[in-house]
Structures are given as structure tokens and as C-alpha cells.
N, C-alpha and C. Protein backbone atom coordinates (compact mmCIF):
# COMPACT_ATOMS: atom_id res chain seq x y z
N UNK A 1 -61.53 -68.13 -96.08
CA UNK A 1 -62.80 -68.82 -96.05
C UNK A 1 -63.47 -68.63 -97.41
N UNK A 2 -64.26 -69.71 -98.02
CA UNK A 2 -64.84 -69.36 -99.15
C UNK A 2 -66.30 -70.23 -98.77
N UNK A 3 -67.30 -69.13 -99.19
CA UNK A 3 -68.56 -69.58 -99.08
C UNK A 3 -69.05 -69.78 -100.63
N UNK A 4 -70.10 -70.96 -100.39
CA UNK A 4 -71.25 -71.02 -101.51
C UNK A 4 -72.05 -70.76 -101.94
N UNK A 5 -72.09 -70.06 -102.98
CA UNK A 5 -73.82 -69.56 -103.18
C UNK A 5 -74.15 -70.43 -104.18
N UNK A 6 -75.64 -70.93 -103.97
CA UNK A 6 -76.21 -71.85 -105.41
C UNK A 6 -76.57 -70.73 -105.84
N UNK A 7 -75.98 -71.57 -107.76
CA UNK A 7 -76.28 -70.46 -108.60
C UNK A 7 -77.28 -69.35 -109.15
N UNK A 8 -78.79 -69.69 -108.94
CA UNK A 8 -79.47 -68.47 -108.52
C UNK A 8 -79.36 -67.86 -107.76
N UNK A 9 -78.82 -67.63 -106.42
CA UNK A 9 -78.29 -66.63 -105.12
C UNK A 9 -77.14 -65.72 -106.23
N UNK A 10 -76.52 -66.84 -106.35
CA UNK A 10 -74.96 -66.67 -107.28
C UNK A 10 -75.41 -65.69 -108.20
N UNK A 11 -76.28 -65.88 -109.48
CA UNK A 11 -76.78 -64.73 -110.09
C UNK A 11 -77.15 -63.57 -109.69
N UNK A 12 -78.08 -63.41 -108.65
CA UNK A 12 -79.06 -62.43 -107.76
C UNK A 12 -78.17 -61.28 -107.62
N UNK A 13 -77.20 -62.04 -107.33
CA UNK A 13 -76.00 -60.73 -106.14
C UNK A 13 -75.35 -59.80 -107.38
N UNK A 14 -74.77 -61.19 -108.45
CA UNK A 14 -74.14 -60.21 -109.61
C UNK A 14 -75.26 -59.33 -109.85
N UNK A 15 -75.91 -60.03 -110.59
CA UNK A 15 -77.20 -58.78 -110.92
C UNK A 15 -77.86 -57.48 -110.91
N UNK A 16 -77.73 -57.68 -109.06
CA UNK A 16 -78.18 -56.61 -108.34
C UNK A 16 -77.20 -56.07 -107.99
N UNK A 17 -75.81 -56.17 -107.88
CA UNK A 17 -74.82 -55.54 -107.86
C UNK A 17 -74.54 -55.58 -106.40
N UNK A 18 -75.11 -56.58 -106.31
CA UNK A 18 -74.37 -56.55 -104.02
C UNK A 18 -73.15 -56.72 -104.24
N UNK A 19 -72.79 -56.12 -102.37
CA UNK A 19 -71.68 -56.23 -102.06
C UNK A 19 -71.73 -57.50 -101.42
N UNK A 20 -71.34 -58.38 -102.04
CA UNK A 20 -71.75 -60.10 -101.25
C UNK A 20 -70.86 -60.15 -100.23
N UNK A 21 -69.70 -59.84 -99.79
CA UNK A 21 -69.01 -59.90 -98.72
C UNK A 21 -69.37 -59.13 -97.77
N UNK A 22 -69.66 -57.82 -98.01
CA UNK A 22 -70.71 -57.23 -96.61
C UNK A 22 -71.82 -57.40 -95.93
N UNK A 23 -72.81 -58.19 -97.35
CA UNK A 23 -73.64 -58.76 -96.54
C UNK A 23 -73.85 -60.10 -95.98
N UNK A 24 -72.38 -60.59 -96.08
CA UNK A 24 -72.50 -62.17 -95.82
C UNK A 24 -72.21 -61.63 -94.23
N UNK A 25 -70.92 -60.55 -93.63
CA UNK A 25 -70.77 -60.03 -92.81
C UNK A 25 -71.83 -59.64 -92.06
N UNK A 26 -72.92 -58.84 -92.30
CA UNK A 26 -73.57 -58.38 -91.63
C UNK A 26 -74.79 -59.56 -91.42
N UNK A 27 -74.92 -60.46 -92.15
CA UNK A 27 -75.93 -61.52 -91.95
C UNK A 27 -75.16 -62.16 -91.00
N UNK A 28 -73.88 -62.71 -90.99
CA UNK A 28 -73.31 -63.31 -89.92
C UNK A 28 -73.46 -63.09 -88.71
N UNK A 29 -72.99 -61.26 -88.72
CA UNK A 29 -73.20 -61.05 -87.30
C UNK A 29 -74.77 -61.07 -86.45
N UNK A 30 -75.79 -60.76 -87.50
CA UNK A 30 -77.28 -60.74 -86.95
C UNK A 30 -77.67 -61.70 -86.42
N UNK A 31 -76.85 -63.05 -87.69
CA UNK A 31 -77.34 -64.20 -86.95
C UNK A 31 -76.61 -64.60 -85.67
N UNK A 32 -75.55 -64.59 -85.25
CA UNK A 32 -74.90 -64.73 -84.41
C UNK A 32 -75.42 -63.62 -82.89
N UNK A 33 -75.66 -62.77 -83.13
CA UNK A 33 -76.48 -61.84 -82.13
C UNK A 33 -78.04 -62.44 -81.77
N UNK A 34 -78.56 -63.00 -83.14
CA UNK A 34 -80.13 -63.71 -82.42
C UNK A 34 -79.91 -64.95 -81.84
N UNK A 35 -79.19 -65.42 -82.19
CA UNK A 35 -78.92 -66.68 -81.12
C UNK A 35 -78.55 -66.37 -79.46
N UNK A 36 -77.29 -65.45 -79.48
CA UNK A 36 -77.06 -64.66 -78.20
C UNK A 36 -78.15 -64.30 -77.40
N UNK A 37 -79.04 -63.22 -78.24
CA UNK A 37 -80.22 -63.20 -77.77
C UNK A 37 -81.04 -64.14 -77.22
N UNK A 38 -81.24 -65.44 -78.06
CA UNK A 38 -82.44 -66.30 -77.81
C UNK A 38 -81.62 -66.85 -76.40
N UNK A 39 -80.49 -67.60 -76.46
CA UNK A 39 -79.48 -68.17 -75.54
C UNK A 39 -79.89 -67.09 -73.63
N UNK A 40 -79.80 -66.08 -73.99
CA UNK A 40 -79.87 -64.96 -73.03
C UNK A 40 -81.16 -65.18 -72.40
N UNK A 41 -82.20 -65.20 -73.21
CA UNK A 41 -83.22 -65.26 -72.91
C UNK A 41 -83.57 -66.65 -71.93
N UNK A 42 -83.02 -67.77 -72.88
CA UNK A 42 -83.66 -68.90 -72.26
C UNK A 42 -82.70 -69.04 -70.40
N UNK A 43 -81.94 -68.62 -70.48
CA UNK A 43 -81.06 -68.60 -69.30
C UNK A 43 -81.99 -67.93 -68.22
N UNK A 44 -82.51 -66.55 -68.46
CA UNK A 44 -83.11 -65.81 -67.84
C UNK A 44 -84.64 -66.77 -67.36
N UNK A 45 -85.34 -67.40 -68.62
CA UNK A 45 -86.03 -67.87 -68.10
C UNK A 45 -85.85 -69.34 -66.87
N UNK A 46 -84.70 -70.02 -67.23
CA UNK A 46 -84.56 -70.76 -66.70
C UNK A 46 -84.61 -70.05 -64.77
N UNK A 47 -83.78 -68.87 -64.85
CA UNK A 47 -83.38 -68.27 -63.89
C UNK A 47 -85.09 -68.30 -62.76
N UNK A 48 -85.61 -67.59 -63.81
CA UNK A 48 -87.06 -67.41 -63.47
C UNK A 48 -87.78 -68.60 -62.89
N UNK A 49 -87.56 -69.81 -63.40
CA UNK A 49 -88.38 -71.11 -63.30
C UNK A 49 -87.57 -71.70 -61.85
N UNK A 50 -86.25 -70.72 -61.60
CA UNK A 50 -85.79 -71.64 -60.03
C UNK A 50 -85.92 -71.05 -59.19
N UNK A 51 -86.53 -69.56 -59.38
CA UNK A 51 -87.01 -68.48 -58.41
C UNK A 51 -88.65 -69.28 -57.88
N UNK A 52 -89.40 -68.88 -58.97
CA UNK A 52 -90.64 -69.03 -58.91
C UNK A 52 -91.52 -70.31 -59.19
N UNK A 53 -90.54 -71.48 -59.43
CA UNK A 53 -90.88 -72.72 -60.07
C UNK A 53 -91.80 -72.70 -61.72
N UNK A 54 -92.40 -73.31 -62.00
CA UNK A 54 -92.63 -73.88 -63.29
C UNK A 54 -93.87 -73.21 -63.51
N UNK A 55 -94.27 -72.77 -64.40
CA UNK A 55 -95.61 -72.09 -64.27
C UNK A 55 -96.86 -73.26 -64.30
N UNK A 56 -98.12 -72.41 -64.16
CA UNK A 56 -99.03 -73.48 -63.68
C UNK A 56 -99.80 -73.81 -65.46
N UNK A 57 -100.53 -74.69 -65.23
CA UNK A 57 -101.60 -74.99 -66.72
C UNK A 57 -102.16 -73.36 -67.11
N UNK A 58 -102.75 -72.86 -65.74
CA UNK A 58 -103.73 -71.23 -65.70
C UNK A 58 -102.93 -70.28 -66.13
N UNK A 59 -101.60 -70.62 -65.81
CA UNK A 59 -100.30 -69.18 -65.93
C UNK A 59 -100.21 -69.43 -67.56
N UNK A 60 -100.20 -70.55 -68.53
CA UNK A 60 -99.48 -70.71 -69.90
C UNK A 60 -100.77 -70.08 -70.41
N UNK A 61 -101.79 -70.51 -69.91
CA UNK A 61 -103.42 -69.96 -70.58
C UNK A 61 -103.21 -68.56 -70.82
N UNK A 62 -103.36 -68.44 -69.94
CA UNK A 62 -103.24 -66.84 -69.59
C UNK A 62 -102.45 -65.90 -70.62
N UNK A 63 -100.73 -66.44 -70.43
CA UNK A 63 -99.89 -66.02 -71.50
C UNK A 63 -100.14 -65.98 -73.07
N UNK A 64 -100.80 -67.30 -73.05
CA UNK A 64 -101.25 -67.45 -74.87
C UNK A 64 -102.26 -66.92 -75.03
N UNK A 65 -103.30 -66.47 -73.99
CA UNK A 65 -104.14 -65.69 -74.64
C UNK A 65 -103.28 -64.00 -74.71
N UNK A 66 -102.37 -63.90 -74.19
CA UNK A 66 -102.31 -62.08 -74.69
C UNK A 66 -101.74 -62.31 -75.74
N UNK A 67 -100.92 -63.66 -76.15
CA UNK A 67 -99.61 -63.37 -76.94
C UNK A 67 -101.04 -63.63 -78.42
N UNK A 68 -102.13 -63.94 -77.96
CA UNK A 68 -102.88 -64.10 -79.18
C UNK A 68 -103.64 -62.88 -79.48
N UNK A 69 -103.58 -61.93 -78.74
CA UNK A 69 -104.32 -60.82 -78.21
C UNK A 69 -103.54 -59.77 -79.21
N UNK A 70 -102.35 -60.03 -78.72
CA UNK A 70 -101.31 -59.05 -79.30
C UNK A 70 -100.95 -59.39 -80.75
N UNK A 71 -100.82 -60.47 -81.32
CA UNK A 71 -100.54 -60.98 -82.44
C UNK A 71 -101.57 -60.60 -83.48
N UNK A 72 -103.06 -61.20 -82.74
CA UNK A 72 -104.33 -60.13 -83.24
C UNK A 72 -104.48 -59.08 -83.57
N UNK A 73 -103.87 -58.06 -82.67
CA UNK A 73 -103.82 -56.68 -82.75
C UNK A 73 -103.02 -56.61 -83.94
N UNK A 74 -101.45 -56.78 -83.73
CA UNK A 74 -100.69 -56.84 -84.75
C UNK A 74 -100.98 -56.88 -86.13
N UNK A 75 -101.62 -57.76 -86.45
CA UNK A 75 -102.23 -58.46 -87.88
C UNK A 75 -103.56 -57.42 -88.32
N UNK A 76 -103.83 -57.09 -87.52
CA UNK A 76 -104.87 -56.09 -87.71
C UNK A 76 -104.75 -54.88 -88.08
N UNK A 77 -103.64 -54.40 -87.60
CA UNK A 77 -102.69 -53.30 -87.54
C UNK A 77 -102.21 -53.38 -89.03
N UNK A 78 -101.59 -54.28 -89.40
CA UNK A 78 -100.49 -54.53 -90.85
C UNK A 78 -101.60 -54.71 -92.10
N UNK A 79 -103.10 -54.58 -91.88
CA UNK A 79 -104.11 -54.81 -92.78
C UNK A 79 -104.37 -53.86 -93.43
């Protein structure tokens, strides 16, 4: 297999002296694991949505306010 790097990437790596094949490896596999992940997830939710049906308008409210709650916090936190 031969991959491409455009030539600023291409420079970067000489430069900095990466090991460009280990980290093409280890980027591969991360990415290939967050997809698994996301894939996993959406299954589960699906799972969820034939248990309990579809959530309501009040249930998504609800959710986006913590996930804004928490994101808040977060950002606040990293300040």
C-alpha cells in the first residue's frame, strides 16, 4: 500500500522526524475504533427507540439543556 502525503504534511514528518508509518498505523486504528464506537452506539440507540419508542419534543429539551449545562461547565473549566 502506498499512501499520500501533500507536500507540506510530506515536509512536517521529515522535519520532525516522525515515524510516518506508525502513526499512519495508529491513526488508522483510532479511526477505525471511533467509527466502531459511533456504529455501537447508534445500534444501542436504535435498540432503545424500539424498547421505549421515540423520545418526546420535552425529552430532546430536556437532554439539550444538560448537554448545554455540561458543555458550559466544561468551557468554564478549560478557562
Amino acid at each position: 500500500m502506498q499512501v499520500y502525503l501533500p507536500d507540506d504534511l510530506h515536509a512536517a514528518v521529515k522535519e520532525h522526524g516522525f515515524p510516518a508509518s506508525e502513526m499512519l498505523q495508529k491513526a488508522v486504528r483510532e479511526e477505525i475504533r471511533r467509527l466502531e464506537l459511533i456504529k455501537a452506539g447508534e445500534e444501542y440507540l436504535a435498540e432503545l427507540r424500539s424498547e421505549v419508542g421515540e423520545p418526546s419534543p420535552a425529552d430532546e429539551a430536556w437532554a439539550r439543556d444538560i448537554v448545554d449545562q455540561v458543555m458550559g461547565h466544561s468551557e468554564q473549566a478549560a478557562s
